[in-house]
N, C-alpha and C. Protein backbone atom coordinates (compact mmCIF):
# COMPACT_ATOMS: atom_id res chain seq x y z
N UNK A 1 -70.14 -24.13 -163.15
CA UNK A 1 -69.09 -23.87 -162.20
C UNK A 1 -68.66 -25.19 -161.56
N UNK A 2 -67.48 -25.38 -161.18
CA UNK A 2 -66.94 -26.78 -161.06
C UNK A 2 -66.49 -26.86 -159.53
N UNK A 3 -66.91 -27.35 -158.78
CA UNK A 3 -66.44 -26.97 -157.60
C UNK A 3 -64.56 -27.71 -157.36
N UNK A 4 -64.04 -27.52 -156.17
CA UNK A 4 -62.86 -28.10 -155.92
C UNK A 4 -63.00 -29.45 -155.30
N UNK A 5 -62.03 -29.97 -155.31
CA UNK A 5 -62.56 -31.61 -155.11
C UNK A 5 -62.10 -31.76 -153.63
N UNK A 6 -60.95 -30.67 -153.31
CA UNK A 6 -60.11 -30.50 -151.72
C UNK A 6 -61.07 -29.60 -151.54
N UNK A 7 -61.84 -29.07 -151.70
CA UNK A 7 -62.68 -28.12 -150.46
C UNK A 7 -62.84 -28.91 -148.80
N UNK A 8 -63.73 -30.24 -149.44
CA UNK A 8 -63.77 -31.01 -148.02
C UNK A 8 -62.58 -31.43 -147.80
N UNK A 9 -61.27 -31.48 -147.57
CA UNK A 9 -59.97 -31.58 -147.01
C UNK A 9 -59.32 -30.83 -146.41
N UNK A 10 -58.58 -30.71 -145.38
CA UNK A 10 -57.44 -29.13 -145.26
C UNK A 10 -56.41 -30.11 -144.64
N UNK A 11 -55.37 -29.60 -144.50
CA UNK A 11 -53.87 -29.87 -144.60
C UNK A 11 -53.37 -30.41 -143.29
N UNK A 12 -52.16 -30.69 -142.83
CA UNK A 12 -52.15 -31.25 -141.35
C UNK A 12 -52.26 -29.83 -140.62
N UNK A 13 -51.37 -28.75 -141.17
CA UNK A 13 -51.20 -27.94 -140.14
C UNK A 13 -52.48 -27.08 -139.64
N UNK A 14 -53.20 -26.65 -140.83
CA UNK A 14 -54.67 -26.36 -140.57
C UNK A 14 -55.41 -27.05 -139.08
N UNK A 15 -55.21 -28.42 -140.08
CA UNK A 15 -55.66 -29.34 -138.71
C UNK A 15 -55.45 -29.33 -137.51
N UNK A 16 -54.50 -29.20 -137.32
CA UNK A 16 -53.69 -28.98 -135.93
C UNK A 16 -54.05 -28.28 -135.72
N UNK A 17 -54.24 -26.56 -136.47
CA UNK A 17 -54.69 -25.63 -135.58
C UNK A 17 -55.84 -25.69 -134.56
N UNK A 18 -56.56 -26.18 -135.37
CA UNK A 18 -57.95 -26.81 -135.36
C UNK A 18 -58.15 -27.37 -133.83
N UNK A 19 -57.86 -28.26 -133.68
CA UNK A 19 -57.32 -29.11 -132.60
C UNK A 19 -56.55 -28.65 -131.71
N UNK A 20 -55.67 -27.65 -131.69
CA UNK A 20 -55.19 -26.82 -130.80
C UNK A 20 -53.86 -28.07 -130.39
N UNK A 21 -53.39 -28.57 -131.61
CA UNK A 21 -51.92 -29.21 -130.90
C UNK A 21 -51.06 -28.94 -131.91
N UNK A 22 -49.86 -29.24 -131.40
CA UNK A 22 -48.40 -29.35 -132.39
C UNK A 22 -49.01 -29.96 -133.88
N UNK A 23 -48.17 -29.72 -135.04
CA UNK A 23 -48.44 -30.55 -136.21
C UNK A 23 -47.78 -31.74 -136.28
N UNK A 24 -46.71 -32.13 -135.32
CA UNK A 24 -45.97 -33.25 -134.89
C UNK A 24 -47.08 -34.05 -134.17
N UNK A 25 -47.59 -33.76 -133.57
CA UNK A 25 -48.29 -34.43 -132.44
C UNK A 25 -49.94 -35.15 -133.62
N UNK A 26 -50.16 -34.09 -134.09
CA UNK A 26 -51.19 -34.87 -134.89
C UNK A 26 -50.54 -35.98 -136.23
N UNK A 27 -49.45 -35.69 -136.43
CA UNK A 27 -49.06 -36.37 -137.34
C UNK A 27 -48.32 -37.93 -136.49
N UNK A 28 -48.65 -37.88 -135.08
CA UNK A 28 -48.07 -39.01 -134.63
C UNK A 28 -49.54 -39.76 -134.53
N UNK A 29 -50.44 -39.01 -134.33
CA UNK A 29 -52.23 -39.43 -133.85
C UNK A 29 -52.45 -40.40 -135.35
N UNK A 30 -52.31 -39.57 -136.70
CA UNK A 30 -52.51 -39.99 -137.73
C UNK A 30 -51.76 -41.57 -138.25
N UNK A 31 -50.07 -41.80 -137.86
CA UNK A 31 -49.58 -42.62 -137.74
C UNK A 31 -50.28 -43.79 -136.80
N UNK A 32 -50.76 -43.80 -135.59
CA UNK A 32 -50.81 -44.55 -134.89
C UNK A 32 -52.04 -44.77 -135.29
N UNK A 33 -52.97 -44.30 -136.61
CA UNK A 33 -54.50 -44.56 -136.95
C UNK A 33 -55.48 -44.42 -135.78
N UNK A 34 -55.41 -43.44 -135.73
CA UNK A 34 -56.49 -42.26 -134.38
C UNK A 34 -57.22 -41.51 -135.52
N UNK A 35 -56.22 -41.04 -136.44
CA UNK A 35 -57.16 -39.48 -137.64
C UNK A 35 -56.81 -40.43 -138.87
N UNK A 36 -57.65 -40.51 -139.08
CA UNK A 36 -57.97 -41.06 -140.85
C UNK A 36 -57.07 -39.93 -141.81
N UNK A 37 -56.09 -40.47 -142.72
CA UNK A 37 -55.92 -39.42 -143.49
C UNK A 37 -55.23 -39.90 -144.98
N UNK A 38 -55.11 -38.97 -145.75
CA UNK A 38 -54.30 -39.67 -146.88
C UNK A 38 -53.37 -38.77 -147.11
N UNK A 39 -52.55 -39.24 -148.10
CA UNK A 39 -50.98 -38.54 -148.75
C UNK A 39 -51.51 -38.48 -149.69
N UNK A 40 -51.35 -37.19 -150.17
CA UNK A 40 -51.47 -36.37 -151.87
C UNK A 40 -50.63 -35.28 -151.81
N UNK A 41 -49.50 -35.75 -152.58
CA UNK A 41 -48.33 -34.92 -153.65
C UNK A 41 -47.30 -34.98 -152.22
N UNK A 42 -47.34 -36.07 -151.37
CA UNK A 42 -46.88 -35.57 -150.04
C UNK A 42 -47.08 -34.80 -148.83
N UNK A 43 -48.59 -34.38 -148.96
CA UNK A 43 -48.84 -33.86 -147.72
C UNK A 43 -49.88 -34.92 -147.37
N UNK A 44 -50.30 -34.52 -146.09
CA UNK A 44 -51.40 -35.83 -145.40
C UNK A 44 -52.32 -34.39 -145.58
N UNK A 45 -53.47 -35.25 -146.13
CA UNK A 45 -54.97 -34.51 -146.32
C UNK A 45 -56.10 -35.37 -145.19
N UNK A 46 -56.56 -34.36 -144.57
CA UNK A 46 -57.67 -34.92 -143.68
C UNK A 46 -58.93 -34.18 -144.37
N UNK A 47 -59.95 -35.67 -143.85
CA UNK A 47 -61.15 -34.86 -144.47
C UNK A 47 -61.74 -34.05 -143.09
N UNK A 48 -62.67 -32.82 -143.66
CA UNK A 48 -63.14 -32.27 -142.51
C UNK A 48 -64.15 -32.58 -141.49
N UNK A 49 -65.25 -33.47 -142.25
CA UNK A 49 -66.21 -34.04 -141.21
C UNK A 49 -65.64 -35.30 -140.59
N UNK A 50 -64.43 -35.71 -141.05
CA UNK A 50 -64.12 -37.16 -139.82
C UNK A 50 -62.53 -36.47 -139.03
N UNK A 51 -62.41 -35.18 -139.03
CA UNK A 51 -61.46 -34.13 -138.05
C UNK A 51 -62.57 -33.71 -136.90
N UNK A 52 -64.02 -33.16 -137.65
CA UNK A 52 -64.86 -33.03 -136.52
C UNK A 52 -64.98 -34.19 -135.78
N UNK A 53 -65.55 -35.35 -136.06
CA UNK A 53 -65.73 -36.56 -135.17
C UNK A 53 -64.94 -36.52 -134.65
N UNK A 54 -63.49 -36.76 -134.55
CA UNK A 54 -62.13 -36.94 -133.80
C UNK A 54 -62.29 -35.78 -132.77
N UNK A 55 -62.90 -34.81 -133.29
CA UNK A 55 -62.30 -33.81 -131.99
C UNK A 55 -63.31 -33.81 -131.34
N UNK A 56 -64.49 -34.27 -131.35
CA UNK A 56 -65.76 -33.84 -130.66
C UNK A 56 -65.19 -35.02 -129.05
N UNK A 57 -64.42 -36.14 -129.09
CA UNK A 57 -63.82 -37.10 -128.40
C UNK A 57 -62.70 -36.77 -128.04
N UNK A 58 -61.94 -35.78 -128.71
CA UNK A 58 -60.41 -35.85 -128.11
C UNK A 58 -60.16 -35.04 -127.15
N UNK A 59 -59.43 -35.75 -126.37
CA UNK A 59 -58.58 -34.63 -125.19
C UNK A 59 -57.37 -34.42 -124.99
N UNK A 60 -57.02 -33.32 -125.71
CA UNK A 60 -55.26 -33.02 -126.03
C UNK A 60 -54.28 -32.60 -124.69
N UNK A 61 -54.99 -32.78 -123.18
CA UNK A 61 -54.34 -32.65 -122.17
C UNK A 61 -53.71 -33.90 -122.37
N UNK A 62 -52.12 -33.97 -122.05
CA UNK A 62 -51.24 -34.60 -121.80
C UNK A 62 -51.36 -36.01 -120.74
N UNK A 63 -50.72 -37.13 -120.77
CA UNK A 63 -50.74 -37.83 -119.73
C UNK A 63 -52.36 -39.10 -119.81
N UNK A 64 -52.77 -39.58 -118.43
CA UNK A 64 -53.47 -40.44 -118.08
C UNK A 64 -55.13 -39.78 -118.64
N UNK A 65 -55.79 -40.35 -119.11
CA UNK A 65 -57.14 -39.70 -118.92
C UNK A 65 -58.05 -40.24 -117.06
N UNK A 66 -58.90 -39.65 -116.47
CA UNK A 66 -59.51 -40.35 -115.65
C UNK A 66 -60.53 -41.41 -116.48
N UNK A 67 -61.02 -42.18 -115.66
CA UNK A 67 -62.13 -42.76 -116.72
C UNK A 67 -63.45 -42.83 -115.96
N UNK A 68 -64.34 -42.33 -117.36
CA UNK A 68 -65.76 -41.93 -116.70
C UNK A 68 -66.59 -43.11 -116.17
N UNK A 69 -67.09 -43.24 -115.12
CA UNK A 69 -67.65 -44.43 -114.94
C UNK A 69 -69.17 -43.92 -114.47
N UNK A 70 -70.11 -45.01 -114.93
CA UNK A 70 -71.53 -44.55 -114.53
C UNK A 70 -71.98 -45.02 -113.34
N UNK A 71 -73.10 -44.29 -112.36
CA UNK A 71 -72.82 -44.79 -111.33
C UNK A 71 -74.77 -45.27 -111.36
């Protein structure tokens, strides 16, 4: 049995779901090299364990982050 070679991949919009933002908005993250990704046949393929890393850090609230400081 041959497995699929995209199993570990899913698509932007997947992704996005994923992440809980626009597919615009991740596809601007991906541009600005935030999400690792590649183009195959024209779509951007993300892999799934470096979508987890990204999100385990990201915060899709809008605007300034505070910044954590140790005290």
């Amino acid at each position: 049995m041959v497995s699929d070679p995209f199993d570990n991949y899913m698509d932007l919009v997947e992704a996005a779901r994923i992440l809980a933002i626009h597919p615009q908005s991740l596809r601007r993250l991906i541009k600005q090299k935030k999400v690792p990704a590649v183009i195959f046949a024209g779509k951007y393929l993300i892999e799934r364990d470096k979508l987890e890393m990204f999100k385990a850090n990201y915060d899709p609230r809008p605007g300034r982050k505070p910044l954590r400081r140790l005290l």
